[in-house]
N, C-alpha and C. Protein backbone atom coordinates (compact mmCIF):
# COMPACT_ATOMS: atom_id res chain seq x y z
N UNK A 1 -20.62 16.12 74.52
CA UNK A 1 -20.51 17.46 73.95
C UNK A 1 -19.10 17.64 73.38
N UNK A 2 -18.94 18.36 72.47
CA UNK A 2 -17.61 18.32 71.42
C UNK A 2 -16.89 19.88 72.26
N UNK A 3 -15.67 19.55 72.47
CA UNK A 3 -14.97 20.87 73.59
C UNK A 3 -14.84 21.89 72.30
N UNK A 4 -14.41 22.72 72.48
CA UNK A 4 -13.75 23.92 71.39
C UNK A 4 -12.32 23.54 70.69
N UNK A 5 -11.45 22.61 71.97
CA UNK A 5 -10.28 22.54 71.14
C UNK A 5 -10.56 21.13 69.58
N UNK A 6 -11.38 20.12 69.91
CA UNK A 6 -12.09 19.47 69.26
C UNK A 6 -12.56 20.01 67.69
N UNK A 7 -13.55 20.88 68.39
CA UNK A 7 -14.07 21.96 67.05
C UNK A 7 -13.05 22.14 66.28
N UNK A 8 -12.36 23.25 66.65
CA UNK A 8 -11.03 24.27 66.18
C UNK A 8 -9.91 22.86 65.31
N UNK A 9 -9.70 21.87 65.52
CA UNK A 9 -9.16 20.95 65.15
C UNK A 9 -9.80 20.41 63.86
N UNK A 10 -10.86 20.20 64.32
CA UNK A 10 -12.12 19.53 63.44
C UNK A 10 -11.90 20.90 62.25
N UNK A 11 -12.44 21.88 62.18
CA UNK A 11 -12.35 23.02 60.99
C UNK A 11 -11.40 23.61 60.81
N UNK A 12 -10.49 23.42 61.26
CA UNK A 12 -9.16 24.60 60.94
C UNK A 12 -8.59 24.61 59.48
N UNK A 13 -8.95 23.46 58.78
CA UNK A 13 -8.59 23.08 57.42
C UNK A 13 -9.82 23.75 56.08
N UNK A 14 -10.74 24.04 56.85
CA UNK A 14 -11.89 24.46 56.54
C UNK A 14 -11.58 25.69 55.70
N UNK A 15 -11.89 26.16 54.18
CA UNK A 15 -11.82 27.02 53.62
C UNK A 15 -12.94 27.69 52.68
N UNK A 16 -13.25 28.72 52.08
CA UNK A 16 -14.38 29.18 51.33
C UNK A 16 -14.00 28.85 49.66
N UNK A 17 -15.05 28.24 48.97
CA UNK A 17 -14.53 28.15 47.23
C UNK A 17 -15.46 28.85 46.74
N UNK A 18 -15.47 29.62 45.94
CA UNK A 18 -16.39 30.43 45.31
C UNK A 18 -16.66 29.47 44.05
N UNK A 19 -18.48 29.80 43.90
CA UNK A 19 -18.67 29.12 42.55
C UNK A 19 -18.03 29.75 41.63
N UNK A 20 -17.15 28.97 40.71
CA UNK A 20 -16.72 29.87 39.05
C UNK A 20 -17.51 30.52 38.34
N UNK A 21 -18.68 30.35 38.10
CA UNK A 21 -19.64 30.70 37.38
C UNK A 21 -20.00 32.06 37.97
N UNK A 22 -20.03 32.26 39.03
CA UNK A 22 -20.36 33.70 39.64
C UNK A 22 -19.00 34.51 39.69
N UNK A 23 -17.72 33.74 40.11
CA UNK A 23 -16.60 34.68 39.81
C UNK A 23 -16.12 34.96 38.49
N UNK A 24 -16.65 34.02 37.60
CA UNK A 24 -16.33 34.84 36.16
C UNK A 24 -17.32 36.15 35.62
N UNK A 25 -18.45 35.66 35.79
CA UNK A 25 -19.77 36.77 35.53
C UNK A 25 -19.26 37.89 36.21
N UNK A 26 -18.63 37.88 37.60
CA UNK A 26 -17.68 39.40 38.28
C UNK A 26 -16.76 39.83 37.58
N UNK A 27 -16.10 39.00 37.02
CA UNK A 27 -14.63 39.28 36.43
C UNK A 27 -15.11 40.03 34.99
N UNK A 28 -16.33 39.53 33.92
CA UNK A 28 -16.22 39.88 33.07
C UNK A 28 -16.86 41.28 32.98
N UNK A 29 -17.74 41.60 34.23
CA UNK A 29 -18.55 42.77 34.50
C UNK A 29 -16.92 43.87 34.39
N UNK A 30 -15.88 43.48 34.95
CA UNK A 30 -14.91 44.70 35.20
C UNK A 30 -13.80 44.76 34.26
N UNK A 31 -14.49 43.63 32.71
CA UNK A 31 -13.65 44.22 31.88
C UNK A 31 -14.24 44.70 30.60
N UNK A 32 -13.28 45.47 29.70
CA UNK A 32 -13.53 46.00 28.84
C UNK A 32 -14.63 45.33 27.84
N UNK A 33 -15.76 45.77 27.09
CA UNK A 33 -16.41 44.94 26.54
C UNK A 33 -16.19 44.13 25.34
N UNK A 34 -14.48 44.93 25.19
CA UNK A 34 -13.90 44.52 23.51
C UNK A 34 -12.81 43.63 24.29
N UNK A 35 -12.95 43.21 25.06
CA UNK A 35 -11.71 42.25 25.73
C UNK A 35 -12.48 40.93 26.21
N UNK A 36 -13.87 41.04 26.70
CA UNK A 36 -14.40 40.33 27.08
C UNK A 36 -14.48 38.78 26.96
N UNK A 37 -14.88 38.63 25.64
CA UNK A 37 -14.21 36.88 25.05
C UNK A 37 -12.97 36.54 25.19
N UNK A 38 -11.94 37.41 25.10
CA UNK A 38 -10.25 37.00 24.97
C UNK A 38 -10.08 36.45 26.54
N UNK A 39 -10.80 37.32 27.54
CA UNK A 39 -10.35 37.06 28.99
C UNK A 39 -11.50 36.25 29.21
N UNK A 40 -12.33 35.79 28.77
CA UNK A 40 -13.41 34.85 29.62
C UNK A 40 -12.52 33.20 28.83
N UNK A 41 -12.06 33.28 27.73
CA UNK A 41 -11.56 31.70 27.05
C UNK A 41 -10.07 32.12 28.37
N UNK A 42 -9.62 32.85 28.79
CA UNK A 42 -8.10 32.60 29.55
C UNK A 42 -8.31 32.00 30.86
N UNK A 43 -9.34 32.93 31.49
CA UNK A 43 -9.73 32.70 32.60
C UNK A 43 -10.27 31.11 32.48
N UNK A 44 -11.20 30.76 31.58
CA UNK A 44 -11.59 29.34 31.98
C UNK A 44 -10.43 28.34 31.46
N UNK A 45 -9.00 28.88 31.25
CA UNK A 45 -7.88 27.91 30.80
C UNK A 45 -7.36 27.82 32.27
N UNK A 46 -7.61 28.76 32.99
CA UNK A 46 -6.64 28.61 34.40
C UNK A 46 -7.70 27.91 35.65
N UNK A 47 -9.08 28.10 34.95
CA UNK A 47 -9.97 27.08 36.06
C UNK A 47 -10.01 25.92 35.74
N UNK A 48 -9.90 25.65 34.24
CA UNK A 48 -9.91 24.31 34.23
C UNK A 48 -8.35 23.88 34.19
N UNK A 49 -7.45 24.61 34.54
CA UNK A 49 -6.18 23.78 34.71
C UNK A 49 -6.03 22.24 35.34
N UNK A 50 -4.94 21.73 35.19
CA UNK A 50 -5.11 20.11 36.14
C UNK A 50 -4.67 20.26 37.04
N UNK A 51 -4.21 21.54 37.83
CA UNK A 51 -3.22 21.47 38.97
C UNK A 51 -3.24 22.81 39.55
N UNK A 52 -2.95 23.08 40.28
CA UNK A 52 -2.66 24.56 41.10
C UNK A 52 -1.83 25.39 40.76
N UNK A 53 -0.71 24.62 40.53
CA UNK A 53 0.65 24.85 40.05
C UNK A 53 0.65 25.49 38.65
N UNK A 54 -0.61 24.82 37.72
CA UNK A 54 -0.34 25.12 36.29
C UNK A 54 -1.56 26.33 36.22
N UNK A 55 -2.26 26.57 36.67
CA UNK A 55 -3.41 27.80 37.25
C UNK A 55 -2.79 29.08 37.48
N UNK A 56 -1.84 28.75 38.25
CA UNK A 56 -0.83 30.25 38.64
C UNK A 56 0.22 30.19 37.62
N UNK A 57 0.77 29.37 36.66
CA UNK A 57 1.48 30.38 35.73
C UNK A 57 0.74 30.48 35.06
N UNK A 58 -0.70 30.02 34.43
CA UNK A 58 -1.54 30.73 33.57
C UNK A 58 -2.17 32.14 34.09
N UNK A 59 -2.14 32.69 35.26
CA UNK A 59 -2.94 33.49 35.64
C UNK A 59 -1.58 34.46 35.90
N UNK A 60 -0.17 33.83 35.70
CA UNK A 60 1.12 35.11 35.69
C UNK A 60 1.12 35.13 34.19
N UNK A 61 1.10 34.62 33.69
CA UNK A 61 0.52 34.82 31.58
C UNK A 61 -0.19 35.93 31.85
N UNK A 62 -1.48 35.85 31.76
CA UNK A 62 -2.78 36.54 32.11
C UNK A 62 -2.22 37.98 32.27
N UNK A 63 -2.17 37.72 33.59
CA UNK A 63 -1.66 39.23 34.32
C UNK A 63 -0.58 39.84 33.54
N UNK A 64 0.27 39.41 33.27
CA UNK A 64 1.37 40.38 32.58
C UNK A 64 1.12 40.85 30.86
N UNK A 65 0.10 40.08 30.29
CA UNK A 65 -0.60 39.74 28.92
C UNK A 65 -1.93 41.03 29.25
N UNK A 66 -2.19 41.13 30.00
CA UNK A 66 -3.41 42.31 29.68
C UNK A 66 -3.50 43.15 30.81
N UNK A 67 -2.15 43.34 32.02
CA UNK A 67 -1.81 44.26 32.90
C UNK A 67 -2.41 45.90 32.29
N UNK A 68 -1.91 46.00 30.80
CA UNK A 68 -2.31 47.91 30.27
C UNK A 68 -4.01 47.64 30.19
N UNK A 69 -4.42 46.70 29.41
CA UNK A 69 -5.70 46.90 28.49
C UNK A 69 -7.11 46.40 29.50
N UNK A 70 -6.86 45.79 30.82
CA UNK A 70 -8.00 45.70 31.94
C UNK A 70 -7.46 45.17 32.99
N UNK A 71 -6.96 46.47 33.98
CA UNK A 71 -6.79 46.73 34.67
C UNK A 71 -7.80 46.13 36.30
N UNK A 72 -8.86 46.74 35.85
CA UNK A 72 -9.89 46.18 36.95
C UNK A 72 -10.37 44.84 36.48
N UNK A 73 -10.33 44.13 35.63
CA UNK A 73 -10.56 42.57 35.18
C UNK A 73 -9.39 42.05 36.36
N UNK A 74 -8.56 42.12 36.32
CA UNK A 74 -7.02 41.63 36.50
C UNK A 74 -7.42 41.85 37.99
N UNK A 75 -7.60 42.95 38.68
CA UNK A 75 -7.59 42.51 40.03
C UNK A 75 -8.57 41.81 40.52
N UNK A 76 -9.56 41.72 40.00
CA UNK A 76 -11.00 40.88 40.79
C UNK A 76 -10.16 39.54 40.65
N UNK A 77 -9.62 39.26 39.21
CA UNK A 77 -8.84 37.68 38.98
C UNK A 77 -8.23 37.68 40.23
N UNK A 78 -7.39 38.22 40.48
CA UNK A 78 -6.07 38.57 41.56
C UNK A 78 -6.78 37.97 43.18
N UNK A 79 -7.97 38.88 43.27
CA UNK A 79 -8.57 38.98 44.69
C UNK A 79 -9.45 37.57 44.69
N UNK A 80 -9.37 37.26 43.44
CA UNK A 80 -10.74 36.18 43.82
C UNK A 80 -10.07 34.49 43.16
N UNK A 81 -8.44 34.45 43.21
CA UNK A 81 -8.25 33.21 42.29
C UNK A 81 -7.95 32.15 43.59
N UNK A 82 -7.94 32.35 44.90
CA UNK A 82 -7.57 31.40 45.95
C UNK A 82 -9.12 30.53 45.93
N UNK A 83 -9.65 31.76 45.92
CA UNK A 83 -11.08 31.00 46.16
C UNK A 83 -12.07 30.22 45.22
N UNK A 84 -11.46 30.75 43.98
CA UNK A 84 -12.15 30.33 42.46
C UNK A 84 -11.35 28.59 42.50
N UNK A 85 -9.94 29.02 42.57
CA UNK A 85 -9.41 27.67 42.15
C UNK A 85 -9.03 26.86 43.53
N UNK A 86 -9.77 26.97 44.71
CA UNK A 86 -9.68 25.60 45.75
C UNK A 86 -9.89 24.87 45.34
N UNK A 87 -10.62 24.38 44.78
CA UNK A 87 -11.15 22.93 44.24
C UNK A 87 -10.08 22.58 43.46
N UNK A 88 -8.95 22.80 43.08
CA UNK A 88 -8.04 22.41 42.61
C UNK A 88 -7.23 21.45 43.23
N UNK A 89 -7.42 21.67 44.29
CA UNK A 89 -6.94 20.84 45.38
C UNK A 89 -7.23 19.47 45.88
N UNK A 90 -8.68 19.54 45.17
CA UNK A 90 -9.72 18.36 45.71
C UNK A 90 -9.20 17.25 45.17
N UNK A 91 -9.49 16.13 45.23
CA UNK A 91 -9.50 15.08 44.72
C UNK A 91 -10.25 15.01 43.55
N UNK A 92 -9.81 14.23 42.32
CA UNK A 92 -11.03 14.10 41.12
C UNK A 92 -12.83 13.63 41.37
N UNK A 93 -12.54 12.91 42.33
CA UNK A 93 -14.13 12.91 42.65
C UNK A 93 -15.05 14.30 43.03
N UNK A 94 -14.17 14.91 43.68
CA UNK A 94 -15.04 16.31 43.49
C UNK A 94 -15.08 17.33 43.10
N UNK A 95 -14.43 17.33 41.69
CA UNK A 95 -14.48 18.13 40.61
C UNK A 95 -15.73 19.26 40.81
N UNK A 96 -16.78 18.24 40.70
CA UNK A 96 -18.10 18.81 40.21
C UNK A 96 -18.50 20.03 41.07
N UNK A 97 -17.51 20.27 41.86
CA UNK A 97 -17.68 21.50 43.08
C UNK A 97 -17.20 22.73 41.72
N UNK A 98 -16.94 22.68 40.98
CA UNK A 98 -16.42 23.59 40.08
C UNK A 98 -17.49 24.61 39.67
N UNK A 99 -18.91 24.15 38.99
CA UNK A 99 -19.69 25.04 38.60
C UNK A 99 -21.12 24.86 39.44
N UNK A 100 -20.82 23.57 40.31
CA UNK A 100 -22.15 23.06 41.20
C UNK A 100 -22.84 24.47 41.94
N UNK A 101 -23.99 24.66 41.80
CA UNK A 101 -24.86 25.78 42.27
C UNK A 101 -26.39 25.23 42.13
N UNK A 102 -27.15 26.01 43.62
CA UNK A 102 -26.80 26.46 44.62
C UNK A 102 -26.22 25.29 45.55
N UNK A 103 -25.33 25.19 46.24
CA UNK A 103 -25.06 26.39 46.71
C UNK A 103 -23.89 27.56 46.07
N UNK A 104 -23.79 28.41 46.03
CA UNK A 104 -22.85 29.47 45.08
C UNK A 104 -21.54 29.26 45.90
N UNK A 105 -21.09 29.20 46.88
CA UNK A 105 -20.59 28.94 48.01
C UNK A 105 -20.30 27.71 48.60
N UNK A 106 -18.95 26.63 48.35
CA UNK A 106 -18.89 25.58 48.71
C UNK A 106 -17.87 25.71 50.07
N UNK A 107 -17.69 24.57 51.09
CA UNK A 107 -17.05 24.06 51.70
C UNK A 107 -16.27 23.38 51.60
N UNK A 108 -15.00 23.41 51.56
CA UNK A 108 -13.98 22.95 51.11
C UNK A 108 -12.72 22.18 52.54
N UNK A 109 -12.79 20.98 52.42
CA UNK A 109 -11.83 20.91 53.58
C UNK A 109 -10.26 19.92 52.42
N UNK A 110 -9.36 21.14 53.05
CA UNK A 110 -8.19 20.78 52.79
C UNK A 110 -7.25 18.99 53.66
């Protein structure tokens, strides 16, 4: 039988990735409908970034670039970019966790 401290060891690295495909369809629901294309081509520049590193200054672009004109776009980005861009983290073999659905909801171990 596997103890708890075992477990807790075993998952502690354990994190949630949201499919992109469902966090953009959120993101574009909360913006303006005349903004819509400009922020869906930005947003998929900072998911498909090559790095983590280059994701977050595209998404400090972003944010300071359309802070007046969608407001509620900008925070769903905000609330939902740890989880959109884990897979950033992954190794190239598992890219394909990017738009892979169902499940909408991947497992991600750091």
């Amino acid at each position: 039988m596997l103890g708890w401290s075992k477990l807790a060891f075993t998952f502690y690295r354990l994190y949630l990735a949201t499919c992109q495909t469902h966090f953009i369809r959120n993101l574009l629901d909360a913006a303006p409908k005349s903004l819509q294309g400009e922020i869906y081509r930005k947003v998929r520049e900072i998911l498909d970034a090559p790095d983590l590193d280059t994701a977050r200054l595209l998404l400090d672009q972003m944010l300071s670039e359309y802070a007046d004109k969608a407001p509620k776009a900008l925070q769903v980005l905000e609330d939902g970019f740890d989880d959109a861009t884990a897979v950033l983290s992954l190794p190239e073999r598992y890219a394909s966790f990017q738009t892979e659905h169902p499940p909408c909801v991947c497992w991600v171990f750091r």
